[in-house]
Protein backbone atom coordinates (compact mmCIF):
# COMPACT_ATOMS: atom_id res chain seq x y z
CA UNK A 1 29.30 -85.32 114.04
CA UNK A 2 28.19 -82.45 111.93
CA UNK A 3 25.36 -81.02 110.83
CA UNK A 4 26.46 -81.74 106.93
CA UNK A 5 27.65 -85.25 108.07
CA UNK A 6 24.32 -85.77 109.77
CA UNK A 7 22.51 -84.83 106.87
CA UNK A 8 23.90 -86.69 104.39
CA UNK A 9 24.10 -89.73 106.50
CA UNK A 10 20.79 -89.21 107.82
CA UNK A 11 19.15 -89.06 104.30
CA UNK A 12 20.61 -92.02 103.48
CA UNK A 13 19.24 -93.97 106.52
CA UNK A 14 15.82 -92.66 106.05
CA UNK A 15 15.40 -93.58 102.48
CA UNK A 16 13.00 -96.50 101.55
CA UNK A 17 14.30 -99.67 102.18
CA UNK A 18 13.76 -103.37 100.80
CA UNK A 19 14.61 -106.38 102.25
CA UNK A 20 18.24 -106.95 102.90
CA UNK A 21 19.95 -108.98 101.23
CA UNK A 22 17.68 -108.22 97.96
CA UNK A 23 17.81 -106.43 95.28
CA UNK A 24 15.85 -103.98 93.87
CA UNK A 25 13.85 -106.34 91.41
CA UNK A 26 13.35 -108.61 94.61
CA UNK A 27 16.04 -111.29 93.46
CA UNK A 28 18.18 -112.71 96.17
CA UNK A 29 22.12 -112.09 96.21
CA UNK A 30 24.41 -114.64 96.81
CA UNK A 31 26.58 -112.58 99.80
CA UNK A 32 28.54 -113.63 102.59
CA UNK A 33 24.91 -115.19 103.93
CA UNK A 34 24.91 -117.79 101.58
CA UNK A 35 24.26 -121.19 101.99
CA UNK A 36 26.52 -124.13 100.97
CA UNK A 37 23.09 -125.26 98.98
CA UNK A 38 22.37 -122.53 97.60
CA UNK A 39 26.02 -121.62 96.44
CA UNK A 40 26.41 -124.85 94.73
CA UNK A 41 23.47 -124.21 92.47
CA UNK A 42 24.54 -120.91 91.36
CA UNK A 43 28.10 -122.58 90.36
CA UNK A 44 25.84 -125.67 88.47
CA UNK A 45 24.24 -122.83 86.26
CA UNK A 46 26.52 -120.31 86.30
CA UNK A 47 29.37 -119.96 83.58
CA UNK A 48 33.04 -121.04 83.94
CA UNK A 49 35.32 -118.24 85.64
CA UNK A 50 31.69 -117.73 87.89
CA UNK A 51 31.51 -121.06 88.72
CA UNK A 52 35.30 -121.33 89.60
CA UNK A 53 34.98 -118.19 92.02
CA UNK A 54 32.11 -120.03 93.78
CA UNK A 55 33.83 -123.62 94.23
CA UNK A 56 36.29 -121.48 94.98
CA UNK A 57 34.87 -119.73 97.83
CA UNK A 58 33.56 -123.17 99.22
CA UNK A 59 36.71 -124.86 99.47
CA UNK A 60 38.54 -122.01 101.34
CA UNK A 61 35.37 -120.72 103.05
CA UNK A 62 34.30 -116.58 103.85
CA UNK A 63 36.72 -115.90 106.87
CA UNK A 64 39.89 -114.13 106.22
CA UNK A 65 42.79 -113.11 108.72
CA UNK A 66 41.54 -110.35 110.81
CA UNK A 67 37.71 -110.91 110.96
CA UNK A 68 36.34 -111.09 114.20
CA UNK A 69 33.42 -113.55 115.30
CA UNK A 70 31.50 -112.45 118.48
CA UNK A 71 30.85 -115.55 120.46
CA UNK A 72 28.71 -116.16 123.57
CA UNK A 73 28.37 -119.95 125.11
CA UNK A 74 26.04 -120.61 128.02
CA UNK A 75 27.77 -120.54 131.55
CA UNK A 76 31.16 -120.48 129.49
CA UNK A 77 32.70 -116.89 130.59
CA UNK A 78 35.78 -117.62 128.89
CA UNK A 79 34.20 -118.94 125.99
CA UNK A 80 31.74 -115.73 125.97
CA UNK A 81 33.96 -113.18 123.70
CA UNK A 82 35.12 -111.66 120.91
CA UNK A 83 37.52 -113.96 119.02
CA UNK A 84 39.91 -112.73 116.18
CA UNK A 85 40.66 -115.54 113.14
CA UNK A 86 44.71 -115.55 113.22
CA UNK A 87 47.32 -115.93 110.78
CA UNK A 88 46.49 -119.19 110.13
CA UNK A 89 42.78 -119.10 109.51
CA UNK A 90 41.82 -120.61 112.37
CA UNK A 91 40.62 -119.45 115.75
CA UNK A 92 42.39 -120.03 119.43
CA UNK A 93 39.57 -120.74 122.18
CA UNK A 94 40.23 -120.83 125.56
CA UNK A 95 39.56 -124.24 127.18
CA UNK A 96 39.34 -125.80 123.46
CA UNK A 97 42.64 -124.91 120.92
CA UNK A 98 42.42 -123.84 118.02
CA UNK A 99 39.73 -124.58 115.97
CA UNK A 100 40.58 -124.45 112.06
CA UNK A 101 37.55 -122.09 109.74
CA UNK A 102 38.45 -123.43 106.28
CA UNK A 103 36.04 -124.41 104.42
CA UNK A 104 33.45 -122.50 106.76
CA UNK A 105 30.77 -120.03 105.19
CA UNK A 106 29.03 -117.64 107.47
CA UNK A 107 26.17 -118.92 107.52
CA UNK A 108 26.98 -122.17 108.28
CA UNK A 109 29.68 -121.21 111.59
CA UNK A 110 26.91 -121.10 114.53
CA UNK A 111 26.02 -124.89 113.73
CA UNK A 112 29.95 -125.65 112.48
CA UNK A 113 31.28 -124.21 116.19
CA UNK A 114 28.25 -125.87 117.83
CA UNK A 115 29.26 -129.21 116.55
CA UNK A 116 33.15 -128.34 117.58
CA UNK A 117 32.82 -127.49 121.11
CA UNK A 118 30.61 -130.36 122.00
CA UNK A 119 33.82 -132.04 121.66
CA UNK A 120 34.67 -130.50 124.87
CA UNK A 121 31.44 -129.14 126.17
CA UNK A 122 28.06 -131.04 126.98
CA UNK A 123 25.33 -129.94 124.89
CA UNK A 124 26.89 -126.21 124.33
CA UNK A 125 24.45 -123.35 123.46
CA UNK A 126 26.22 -121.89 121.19
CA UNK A 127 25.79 -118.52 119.76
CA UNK A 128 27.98 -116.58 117.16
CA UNK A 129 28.09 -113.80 115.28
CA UNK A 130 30.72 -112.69 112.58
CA UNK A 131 32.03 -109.67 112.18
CA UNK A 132 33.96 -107.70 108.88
CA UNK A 133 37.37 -106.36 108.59
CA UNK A 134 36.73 -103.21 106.85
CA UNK A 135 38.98 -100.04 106.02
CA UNK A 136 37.49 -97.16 106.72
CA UNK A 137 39.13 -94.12 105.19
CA UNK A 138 38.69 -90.91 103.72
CA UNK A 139 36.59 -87.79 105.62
CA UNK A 140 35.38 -89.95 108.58
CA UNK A 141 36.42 -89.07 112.59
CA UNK A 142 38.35 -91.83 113.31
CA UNK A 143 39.90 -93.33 109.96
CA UNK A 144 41.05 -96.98 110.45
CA UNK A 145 40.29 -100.58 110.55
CA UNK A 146 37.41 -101.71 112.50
CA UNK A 147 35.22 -105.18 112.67
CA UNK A 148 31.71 -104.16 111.40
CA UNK A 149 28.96 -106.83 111.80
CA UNK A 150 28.42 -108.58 109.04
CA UNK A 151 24.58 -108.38 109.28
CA UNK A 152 24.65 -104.31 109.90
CA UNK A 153 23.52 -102.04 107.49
CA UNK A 154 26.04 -100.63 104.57
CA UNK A 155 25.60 -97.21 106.06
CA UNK A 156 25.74 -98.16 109.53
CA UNK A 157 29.33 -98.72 108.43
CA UNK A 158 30.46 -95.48 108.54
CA UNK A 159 29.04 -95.04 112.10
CA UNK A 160 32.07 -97.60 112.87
CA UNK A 161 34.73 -94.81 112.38
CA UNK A 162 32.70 -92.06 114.37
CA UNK A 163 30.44 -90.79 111.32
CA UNK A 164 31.63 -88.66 108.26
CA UNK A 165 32.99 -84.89 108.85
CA UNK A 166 31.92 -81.76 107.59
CA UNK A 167 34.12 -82.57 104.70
CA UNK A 168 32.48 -85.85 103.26
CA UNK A 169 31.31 -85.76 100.09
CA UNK A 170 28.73 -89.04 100.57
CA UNK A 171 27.39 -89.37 97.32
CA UNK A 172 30.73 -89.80 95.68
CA UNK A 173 31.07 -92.36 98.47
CA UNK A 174 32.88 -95.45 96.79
CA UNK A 175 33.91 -99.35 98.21
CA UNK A 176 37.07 -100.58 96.79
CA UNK A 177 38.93 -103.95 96.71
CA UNK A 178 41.78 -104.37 95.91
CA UNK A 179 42.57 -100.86 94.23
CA UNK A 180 39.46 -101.64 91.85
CA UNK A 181 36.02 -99.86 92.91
CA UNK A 182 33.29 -102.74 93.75
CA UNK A 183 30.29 -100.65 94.88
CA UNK A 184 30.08 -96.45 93.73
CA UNK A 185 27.94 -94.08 92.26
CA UNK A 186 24.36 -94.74 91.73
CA UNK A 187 24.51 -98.47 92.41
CA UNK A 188 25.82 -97.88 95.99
CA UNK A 189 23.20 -95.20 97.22
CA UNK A 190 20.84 -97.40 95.70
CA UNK A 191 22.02 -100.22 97.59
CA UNK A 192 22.03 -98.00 100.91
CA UNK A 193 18.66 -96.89 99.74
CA UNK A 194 17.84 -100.56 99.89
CA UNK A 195 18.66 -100.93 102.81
CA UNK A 196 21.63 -103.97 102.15
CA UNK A 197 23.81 -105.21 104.29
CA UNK A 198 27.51 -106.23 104.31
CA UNK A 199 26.34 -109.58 103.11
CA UNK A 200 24.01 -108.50 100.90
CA UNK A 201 27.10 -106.45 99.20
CA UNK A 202 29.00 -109.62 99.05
CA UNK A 203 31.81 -107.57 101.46
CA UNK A 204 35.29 -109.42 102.69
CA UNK A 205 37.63 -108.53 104.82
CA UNK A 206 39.73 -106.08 103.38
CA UNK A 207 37.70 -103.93 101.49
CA UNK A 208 37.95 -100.29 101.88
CA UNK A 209 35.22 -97.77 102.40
CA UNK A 210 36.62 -94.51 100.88
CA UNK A 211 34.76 -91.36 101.83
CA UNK A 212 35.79 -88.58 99.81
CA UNK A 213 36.00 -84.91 101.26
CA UNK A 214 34.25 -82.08 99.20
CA UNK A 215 33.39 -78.14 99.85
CA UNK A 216 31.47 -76.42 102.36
CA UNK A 217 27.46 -76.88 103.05
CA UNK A 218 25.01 -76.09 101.31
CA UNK A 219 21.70 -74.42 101.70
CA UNK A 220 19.69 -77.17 100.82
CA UNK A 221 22.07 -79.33 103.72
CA UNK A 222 20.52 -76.97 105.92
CA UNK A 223 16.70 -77.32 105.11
CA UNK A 224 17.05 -80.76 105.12
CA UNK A 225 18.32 -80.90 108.57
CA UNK A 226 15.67 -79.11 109.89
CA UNK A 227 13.10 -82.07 108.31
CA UNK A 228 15.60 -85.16 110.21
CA UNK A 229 15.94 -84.02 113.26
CA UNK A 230 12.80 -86.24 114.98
CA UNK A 231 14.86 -89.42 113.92
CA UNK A 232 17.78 -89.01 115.18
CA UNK A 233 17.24 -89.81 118.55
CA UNK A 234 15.81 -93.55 116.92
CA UNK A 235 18.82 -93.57 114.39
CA UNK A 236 21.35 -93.12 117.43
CA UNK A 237 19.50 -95.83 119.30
CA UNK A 238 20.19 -97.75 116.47
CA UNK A 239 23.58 -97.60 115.76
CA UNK A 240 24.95 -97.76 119.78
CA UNK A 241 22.54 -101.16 119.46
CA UNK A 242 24.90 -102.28 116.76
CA UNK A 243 28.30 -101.37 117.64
């Protein structure tokens, strides 16, 4: 990566961070970590077209085609892997079938795939871990699709596609869905800032992370290099840990 991309990147993962998954007036969101409980009381107070989205989401569940779910089962090689939900919203385990995901949220698929396998398995120990379909485009290394944990940080995302180039322009750094911009601007650093993660950005499978390119560097790029360049030894740590 270079020096501008480290900067800018850099500056972003060193800002002051809350708790993920909060806000910056401490209220919780209601992201891809939600519980069934918690999602059904938002709907009970929330108003109509709200409350539809949420019973919504509960019926049909938070994986789409594409996501990826990291999962490891005790003295189960086979069963130890990363597993990709198909076409029909369901995954296809070795040694079990397929095993349907509608109706699943996130936070409930560790105890859901638990419960599953010890239809086949005696007392499984179970562990999974979900993973994000995102689009990664714009002035990164590698643009593309990748699988991005769904618990990693919003910037760590762009560490998925080999970092930004000496192009990026990362505070006009947007997320889109759908052709209609979801997270951009001020509310996004400030989210980064925060130190959210996919979840806490309410991110599906599908949505794009657009980096857009800009000019050359600038002096003040260059001075703050100088000031980063203890942490990234720690930041690289970090990332290779996630990905």
């Amino acid at each position: 990566m270079t020096r501008t991309a480290f900067v800018a990147l850099l500056g972003l993962l060193t800002a002051p961070r809350a708790a993920a998954g909060q806000s910056g007036d401490g209220s919780n969101t209601l992201g891809l970590g939600a519980t069934r409980q918690a999602l059904e009381a938002r709907a009970a107070q929330a108003d109509a077209r709200e409350a539809a989205a949420i019973r919504s989401r509960l019926a049909r569940g938070d994986f789409r085609v594409g996501d990826r779910i990291l999962l490891t089962v005790e003295g189960e090689k086979e069963l130890s892997d990363t597993f990709t939900v198909g076409l029909s919203g369901q995954l296809t385990l070795p040694l079990i079938g397929n095993v349907p995901l509608e109706g699943v949220l996130r936070s409930e698929l560790q105890e859901y795939l638990t419960r599953r396998l010890a239809q086949n398995l005696r007392d499984p120990d179970v562990q999974a871990r979900a993973f994000v379909r995102l689009s990664i485009q714009g002035a990164v290394t590698h643009p593309g699709y990748y699988g991005v944990p769904a618990d990693a940080l919003l910037s760590d995302a762009l560490m998925a596609a080999g970092g930004t180039t000496q192009e990026a322009n990362v505070k006009k750094l947007r997320i889109e869905r759908d052709g209609k911009r979801i997270w951009d601007g001020k509310a996004l650093q400030q989210a980064i800032a925060e130190g959210r993660t996919l979840d806490g950005a309410g991110l599906v499978a599908g949505d794009q992370v657009i980096v857009p390119k800009r000019g050359g560097t600038t002096a003040g790029d260059v001075m703050r290099f100088g000031t980063v360049l203890l942490g990234i030894p720690i930041t690289i740590y970090t990332l290779t840990k996630v990905f």
